[in-house]
Protein backbone atom coordinates (compact mmCIF):
# COMPACT_ATOMS: atom_id res chain seq x y z
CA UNK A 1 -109.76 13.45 -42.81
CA UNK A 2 -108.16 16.67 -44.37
CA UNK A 3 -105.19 17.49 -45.94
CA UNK A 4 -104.31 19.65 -42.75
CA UNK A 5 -104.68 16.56 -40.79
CA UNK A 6 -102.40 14.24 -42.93
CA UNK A 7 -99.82 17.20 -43.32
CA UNK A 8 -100.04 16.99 -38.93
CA UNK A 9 -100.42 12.89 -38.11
CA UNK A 10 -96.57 13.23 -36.68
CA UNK A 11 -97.72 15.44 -35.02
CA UNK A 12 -101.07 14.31 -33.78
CA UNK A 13 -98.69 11.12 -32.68
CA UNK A 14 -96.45 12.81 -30.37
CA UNK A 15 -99.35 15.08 -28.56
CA UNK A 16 -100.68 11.73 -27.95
CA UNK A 17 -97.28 10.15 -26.67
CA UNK A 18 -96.97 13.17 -24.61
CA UNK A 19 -100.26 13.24 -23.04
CA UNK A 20 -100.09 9.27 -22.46
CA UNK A 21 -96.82 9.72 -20.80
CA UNK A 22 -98.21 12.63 -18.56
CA UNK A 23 -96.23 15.63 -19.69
CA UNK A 24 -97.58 18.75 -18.76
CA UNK A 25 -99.64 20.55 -21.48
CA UNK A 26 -97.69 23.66 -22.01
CA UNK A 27 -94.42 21.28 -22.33
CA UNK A 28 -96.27 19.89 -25.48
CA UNK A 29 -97.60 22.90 -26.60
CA UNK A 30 -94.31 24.86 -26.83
CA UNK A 31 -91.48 22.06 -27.77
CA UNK A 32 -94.17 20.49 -30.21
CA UNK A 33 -96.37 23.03 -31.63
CA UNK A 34 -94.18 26.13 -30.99
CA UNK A 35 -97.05 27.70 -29.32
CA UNK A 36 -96.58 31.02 -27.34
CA UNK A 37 -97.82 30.03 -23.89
CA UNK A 38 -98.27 33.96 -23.29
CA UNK A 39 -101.24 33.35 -25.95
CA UNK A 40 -104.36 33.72 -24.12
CA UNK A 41 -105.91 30.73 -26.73
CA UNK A 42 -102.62 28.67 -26.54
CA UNK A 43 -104.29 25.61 -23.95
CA UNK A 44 -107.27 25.64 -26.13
CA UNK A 45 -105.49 25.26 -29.66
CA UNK A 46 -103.61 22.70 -27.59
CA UNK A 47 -106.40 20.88 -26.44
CA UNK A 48 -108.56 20.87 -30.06
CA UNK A 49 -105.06 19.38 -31.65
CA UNK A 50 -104.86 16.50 -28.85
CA UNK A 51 -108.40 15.78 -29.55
CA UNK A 52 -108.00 15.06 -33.13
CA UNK A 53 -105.63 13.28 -32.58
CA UNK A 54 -107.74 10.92 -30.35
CA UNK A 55 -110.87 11.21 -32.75
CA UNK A 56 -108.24 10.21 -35.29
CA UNK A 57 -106.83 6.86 -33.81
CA UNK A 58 -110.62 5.65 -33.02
CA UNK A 59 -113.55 6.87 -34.84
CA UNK A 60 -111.73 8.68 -37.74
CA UNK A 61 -109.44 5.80 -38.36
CA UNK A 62 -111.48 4.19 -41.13
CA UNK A 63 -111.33 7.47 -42.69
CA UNK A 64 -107.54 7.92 -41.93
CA UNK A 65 -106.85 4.64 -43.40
CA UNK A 66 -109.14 5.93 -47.05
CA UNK A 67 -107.52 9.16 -47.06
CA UNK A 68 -104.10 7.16 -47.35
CA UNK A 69 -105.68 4.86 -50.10
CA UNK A 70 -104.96 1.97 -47.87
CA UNK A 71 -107.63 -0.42 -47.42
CA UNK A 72 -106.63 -3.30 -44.91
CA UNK A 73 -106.33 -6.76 -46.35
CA UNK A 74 -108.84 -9.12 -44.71
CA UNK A 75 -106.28 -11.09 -44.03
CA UNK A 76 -104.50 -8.76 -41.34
CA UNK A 77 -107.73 -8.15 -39.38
């Protein structure tokens, strides 16, 4: 995980709320990351952010959780 991604995990959370709850990409894309849907590259900057953010909440959660310095208690698993 980089800084750019924990400076974007709010983010990262609502592309995936939005996509769960079926909005339409260029919805997300312009209330949430201010894109300019006239940009020719605007769906695909959409669509490597919502990826992430998925990468992010499976495989790249152990690293999420070190780049926090939380380590989950043993207890809680």
């Amino acid at each position: 995980m980089i800084d750019y991604d924990r400076r974007n995990l709010a983010l990262y959370a609502a592309l995936l709320e939005a996509d769960d709850a079926g909005r339409d990409w260029r919805e997300a894309a312009s209330c949430l990351m201010h894109l300019d849907l006239s940009d020719k590259d605007a769906e695909a900057c959409w669509r490597s952010h919502l990826a992430r953010a998925r990468w992010i909440v499976s495989d790249g959660m152990e690293l999420a959780i070190i780049a926090f310095g939380e380590r989950p208690s043993l207890n809680r698993l």
